[in-house]
C-alpha atoms as a PDB file:
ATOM      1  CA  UNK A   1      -9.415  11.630 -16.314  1.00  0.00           C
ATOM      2  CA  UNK A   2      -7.298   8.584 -16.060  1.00  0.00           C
ATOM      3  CA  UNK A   3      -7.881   4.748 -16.762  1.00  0.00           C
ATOM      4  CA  UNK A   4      -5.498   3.704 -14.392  1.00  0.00           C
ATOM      5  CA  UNK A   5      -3.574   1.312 -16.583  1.00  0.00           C
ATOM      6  CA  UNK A   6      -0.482   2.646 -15.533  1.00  0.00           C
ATOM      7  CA  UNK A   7      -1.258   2.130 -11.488  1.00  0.00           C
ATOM      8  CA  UNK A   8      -2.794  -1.255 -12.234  1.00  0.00           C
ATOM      9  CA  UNK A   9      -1.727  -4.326 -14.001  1.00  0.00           C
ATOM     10  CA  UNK A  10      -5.000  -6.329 -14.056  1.00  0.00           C
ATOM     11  CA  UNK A  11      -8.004  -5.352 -15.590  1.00  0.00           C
ATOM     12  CA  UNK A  12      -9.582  -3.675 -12.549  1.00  0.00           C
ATOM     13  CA  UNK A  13     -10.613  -0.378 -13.774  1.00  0.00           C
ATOM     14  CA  UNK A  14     -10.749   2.839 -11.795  1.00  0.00           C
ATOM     15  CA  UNK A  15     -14.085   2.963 -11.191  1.00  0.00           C
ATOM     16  CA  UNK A  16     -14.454  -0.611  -9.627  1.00  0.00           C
ATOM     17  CA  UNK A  17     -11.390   0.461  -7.271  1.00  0.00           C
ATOM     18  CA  UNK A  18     -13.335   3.514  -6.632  1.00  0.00           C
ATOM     19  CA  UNK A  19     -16.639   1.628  -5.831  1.00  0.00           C
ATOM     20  CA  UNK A  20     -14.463  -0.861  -3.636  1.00  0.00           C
ATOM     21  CA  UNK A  21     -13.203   2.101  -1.937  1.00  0.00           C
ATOM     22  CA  UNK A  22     -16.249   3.531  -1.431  1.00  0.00           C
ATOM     23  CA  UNK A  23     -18.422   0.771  -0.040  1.00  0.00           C
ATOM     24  CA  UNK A  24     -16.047  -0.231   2.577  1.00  0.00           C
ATOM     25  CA  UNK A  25     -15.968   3.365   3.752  1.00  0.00           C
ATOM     26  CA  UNK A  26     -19.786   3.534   3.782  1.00  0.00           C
ATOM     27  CA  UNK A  27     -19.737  -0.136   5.872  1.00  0.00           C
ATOM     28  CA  UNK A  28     -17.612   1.388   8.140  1.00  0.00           C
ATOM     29  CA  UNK A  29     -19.869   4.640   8.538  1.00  0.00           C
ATOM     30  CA  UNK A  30     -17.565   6.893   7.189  1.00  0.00           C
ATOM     31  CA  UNK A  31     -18.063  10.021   5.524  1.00  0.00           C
ATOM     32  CA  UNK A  32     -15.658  11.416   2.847  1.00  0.00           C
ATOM     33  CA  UNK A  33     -14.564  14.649   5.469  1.00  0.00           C
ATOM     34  CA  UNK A  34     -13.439  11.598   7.966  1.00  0.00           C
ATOM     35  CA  UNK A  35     -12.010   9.428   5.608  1.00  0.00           C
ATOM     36  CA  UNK A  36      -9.332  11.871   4.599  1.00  0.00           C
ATOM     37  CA  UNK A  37      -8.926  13.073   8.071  1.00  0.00           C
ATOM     38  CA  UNK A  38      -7.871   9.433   8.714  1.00  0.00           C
ATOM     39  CA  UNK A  39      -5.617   8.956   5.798  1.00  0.00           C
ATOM     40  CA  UNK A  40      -4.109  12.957   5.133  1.00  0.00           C
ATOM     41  CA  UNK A  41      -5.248  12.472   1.776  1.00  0.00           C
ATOM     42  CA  UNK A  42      -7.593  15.552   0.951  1.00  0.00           C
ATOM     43  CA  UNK A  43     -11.065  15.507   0.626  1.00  0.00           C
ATOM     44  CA  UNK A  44     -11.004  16.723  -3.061  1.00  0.00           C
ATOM     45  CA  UNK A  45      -8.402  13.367  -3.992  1.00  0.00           C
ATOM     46  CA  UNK A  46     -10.617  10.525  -1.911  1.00  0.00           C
ATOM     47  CA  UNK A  47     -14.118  11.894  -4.045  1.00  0.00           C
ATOM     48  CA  UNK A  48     -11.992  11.682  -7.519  1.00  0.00           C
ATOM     49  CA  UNK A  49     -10.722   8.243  -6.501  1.00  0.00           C
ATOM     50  CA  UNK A  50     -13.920   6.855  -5.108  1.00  0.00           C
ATOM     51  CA  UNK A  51     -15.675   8.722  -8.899  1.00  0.00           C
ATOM     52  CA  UNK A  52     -12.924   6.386 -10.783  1.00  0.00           C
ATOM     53  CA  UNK A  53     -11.704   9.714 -12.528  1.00  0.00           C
ATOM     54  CA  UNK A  54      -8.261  10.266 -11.495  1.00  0.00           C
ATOM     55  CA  UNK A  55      -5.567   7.976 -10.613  1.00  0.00           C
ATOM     56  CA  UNK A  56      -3.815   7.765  -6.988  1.00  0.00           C
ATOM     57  CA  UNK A  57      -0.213   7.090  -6.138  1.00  0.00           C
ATOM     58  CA  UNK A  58       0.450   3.770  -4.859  1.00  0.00           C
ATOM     59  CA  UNK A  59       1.474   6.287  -1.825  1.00  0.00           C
ATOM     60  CA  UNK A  60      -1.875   7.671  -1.318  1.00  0.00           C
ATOM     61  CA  UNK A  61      -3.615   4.132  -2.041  1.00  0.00           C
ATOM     62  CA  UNK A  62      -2.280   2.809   0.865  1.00  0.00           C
ATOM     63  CA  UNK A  63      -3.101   5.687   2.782  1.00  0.00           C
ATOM     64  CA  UNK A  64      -6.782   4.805   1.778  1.00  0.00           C
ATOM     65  CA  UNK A  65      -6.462   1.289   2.785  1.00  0.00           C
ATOM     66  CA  UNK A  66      -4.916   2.021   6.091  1.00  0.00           C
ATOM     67  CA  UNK A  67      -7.559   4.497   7.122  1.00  0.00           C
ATOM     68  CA  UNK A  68     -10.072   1.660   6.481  1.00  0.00           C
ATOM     69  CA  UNK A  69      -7.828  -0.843   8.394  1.00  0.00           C
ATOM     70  CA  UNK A  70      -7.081  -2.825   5.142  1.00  0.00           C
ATOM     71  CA  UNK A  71      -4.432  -3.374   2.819  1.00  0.00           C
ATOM     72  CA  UNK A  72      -4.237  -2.543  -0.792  1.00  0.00           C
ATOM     73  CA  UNK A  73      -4.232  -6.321  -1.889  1.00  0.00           C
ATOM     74  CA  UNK A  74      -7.924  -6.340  -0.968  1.00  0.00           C
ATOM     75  CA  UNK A  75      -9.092  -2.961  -2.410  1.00  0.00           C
ATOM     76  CA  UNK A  76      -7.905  -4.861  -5.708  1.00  0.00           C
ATOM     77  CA  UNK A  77      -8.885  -9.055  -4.890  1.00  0.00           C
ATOM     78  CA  UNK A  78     -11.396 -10.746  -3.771  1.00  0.00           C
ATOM     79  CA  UNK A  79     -11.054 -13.534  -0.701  1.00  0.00           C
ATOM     80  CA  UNK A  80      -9.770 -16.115  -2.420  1.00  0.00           C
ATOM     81  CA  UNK A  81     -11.230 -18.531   0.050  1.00  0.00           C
ATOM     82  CA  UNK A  82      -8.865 -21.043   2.321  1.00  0.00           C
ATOM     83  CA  UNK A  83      -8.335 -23.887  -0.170  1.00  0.00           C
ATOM     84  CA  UNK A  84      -4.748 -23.833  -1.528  1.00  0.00           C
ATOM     85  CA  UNK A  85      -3.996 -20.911  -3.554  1.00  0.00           C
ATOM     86  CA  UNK A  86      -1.839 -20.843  -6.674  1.00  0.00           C
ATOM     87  CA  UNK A  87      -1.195 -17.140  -7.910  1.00  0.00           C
ATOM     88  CA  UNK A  88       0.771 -17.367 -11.348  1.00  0.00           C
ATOM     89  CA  UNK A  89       3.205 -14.710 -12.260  1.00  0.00           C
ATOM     90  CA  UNK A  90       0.643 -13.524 -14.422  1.00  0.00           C
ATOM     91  CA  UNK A  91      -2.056 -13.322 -12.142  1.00  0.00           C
ATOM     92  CA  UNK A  92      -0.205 -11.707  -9.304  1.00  0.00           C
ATOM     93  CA  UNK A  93      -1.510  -8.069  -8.740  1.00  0.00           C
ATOM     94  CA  UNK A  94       1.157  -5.263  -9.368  1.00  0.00           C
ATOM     95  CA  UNK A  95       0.695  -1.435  -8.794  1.00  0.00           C
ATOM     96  CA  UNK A  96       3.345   0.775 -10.152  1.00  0.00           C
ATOM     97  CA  UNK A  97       3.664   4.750  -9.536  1.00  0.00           C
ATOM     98  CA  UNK A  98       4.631   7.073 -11.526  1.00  0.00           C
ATOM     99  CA  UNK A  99       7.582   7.873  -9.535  1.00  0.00           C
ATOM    100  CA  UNK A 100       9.483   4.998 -10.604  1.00  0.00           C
ATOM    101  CA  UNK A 101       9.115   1.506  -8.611  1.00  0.00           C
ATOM    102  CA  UNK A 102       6.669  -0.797  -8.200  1.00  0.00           C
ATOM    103  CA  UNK A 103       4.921  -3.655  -6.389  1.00  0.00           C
ATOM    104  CA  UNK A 104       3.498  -7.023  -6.866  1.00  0.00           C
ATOM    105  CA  UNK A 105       1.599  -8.499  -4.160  1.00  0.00           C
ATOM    106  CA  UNK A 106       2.772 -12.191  -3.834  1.00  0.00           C
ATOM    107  CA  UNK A 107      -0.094 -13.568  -1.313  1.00  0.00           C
ATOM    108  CA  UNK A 108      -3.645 -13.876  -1.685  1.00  0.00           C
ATOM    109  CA  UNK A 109      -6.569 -12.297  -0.008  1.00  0.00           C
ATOM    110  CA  UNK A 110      -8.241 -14.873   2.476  1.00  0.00           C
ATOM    111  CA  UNK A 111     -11.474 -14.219   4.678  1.00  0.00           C
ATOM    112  CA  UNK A 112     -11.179 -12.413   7.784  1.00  0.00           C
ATOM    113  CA  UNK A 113      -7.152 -11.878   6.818  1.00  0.00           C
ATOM    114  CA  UNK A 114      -5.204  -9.112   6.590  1.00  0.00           C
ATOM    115  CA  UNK A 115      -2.100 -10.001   5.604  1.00  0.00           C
ATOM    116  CA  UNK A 116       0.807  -9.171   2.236  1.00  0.00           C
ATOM    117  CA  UNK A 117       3.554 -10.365   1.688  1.00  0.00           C
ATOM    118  CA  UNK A 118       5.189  -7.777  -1.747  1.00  0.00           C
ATOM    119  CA  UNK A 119       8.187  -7.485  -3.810  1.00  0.00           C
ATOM    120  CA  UNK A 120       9.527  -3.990  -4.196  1.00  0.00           C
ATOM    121  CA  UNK A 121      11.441  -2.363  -6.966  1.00  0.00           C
ATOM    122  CA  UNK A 122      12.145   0.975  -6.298  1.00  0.00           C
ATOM    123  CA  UNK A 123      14.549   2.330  -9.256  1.00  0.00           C
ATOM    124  CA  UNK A 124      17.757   4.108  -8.782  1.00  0.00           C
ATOM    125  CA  UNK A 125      17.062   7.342  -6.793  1.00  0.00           C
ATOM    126  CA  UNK A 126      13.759   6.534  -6.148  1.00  0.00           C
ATOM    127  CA  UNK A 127      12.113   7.599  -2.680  1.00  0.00           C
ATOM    128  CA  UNK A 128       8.619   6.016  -2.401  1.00  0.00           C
ATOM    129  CA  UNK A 129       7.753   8.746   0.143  1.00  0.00           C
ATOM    130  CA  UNK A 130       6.244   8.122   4.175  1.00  0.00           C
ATOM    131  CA  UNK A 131       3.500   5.536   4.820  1.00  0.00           C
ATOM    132  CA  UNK A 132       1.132   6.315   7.735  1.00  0.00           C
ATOM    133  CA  UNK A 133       1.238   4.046  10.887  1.00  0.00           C
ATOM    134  CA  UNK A 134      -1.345   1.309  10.507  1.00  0.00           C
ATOM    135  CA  UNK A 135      -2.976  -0.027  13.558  1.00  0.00           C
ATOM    136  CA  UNK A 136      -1.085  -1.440  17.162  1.00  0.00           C
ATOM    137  CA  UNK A 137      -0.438  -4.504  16.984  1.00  0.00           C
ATOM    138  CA  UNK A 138       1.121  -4.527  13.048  1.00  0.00           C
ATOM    139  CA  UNK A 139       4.149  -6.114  12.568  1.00  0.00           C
ATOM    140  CA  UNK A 140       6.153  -5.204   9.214  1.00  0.00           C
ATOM    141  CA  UNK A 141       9.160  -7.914   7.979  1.00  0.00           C
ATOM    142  CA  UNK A 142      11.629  -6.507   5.007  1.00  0.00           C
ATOM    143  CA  UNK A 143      14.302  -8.330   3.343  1.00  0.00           C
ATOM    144  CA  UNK A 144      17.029  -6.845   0.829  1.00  0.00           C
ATOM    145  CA  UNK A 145      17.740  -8.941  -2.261  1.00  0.00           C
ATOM    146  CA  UNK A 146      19.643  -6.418  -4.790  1.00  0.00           C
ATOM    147  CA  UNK A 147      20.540  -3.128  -4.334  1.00  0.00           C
ATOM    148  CA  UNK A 148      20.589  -0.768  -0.974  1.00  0.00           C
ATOM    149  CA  UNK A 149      17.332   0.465   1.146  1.00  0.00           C
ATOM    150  CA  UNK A 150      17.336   2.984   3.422  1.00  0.00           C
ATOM    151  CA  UNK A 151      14.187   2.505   5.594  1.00  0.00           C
ATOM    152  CA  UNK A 152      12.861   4.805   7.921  1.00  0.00           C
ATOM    153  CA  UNK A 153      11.184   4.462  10.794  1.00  0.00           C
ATOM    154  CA  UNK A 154       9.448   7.386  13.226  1.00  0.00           C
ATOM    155  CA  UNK A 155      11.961   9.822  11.063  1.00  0.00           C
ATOM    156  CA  UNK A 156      15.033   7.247  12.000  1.00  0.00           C
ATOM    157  CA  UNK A 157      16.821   6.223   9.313  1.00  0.00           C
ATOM    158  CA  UNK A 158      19.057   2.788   8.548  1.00  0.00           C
ATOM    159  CA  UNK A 159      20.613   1.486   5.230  1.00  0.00           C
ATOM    160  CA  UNK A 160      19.825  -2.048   4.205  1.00  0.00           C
ATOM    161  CA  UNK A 161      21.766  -4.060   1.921  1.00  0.00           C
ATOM    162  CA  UNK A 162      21.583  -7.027  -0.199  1.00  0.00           C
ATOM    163  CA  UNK A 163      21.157  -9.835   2.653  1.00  0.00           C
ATOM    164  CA  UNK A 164      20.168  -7.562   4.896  1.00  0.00           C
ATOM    165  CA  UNK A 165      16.640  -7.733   6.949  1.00  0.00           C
ATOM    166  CA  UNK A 166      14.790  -6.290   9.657  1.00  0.00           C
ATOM    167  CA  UNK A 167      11.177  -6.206  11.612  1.00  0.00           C
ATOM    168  CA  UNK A 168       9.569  -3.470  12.890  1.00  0.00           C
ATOM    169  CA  UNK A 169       6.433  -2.475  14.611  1.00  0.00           C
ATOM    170  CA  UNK A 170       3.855  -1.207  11.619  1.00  0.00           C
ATOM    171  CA  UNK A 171       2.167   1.248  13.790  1.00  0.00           C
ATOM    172  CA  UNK A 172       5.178   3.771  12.945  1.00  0.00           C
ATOM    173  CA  UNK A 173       5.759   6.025  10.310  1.00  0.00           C
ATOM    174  CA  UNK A 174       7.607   3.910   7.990  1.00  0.00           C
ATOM    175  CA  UNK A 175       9.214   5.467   4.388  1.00  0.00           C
ATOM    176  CA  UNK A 176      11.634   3.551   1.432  1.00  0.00           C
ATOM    177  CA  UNK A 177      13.974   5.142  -0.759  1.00  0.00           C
ATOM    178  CA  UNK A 178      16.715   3.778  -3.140  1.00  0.00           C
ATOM    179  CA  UNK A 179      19.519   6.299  -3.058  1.00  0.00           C
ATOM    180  CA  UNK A 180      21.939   3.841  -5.099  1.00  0.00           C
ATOM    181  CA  UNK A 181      22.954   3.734  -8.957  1.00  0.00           C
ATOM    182  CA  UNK A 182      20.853   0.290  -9.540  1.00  0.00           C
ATOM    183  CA  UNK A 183      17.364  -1.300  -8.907  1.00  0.00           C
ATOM    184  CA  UNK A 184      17.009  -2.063  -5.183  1.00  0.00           C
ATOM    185  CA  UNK A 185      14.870  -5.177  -4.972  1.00  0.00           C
ATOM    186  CA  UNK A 186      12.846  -6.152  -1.384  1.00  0.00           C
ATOM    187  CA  UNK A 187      10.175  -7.971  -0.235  1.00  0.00           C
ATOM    188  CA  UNK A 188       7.942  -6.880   2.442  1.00  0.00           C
ATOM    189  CA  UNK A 189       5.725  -8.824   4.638  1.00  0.00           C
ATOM    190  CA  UNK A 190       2.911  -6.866   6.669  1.00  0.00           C
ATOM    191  CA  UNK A 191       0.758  -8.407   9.021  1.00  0.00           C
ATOM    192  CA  UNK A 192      -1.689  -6.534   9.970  1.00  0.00           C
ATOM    193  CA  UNK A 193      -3.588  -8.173  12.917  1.00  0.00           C
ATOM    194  CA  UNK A 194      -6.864  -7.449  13.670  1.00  0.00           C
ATOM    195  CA  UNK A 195      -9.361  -6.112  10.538  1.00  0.00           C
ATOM    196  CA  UNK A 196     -11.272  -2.686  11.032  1.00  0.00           C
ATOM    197  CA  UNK A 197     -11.380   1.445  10.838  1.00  0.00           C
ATOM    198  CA  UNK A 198      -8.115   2.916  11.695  1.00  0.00           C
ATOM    199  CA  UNK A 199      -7.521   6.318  12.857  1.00  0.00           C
ATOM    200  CA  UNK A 200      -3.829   6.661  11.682  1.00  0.00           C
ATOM    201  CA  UNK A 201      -4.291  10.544  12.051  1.00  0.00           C
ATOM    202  CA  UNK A 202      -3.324  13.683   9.892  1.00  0.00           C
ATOM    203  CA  UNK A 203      -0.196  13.292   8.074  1.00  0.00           C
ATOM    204  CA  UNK A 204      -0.546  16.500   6.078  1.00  0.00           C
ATOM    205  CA  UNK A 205      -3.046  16.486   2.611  1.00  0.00           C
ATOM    206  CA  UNK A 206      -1.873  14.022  -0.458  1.00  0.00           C
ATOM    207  CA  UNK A 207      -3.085  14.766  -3.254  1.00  0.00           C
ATOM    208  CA  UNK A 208      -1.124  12.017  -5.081  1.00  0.00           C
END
């Protein structure tokens, strides 16, 4: 069993993630057989993350969050409401995975919103592995600041460097990976359009 201390950097615990998890797939009518159909994580993982007792891979978080037509930043905030929002460096959410990068989620959650704007570090040799498509309509902005990315997208592949950016449509298969000798630093902005279920399809099981 896991705390998740070394996924999260706030004091969510694993079980309120879990319970988060959970209630928006029972809102959406969802059972736990369909919600890993949706994301390709198996059955077995989505009942141990929804229980709090083991810890997922920022990988197959977002495969939970894209199922259920959301983004990780709100499995882990709260809408922050429309009023100006000032996120401190210390308040800004950041996931890390055990394979060696991380995340920080720069924007807030607002109502009726689904939209992130992140900055990546993905160590030297680091792949962060293939994120499912998320619904038509997403559009997903990336911009190098240190280091080389190779992003690919629907199995295509095209090295980014320092300066470098690009959009693409989110509803591909989209994968990062730092084959370089230093830190390769990005940010990544993903709008995701409408809110709601997502049927992004089998991917093959992650167990995470």
């Amino acid at each position: 069993m896991s705390d998740g201390m070394g996924l999260l950097s706030s004091g969510l615990s694993m079980t309120d993630l879990g319970l988060r998890i959970r209630a928006r797939r029972r809102a959406q009518g969802l059972g736990l057989e369909q919600l890993a159909e949706l994301s390709g994580v198996s059955r077995s993982m989505v009942s141990e993350v929804e229980r709090g007792r083991k810890t997922p891979t920022v990988l197959v978080l977002d495969r939970l969050a894209t199922a259920l037509g959301t983004s990780i930043s709100r499995m882990l905030d709260e809408p922050a409401g429309n009023a100006l929002v000032l996120l401190r460096n210390e308040r800004q959410r950041v996931v890390r995975d055990p394979a060696g990068w991380e995340r920080r989620i720069l924007s807030p959650v607002l109502p009726g919103v689904e939209f992130e704007f992140m900055r990546t570090v993905l160590g030297p040799g680091v792949d962060a592995g293939e994120f499912s498509p998320h619904q038509p309509g997403s559009r997903e902005y990336v911009a190098v600041e240190v280091g080389c990315l190779l992003l690919a997208i629907d199995g295509q592949a095209s090295a980014l460097e320092a300066g470098d950016s690009v959009y693409f449509p989110g509803d591909c298969r989209h994968g990062f990976a730092n084959s370089g000798a230093v830190d390769c630093v990005y940010y990544l902005v993903m709008d995701l359009g409408h809110a709601g279920p997502h049927g992004a399809g089998r991917r093959g099981d992650v167990d995470g």
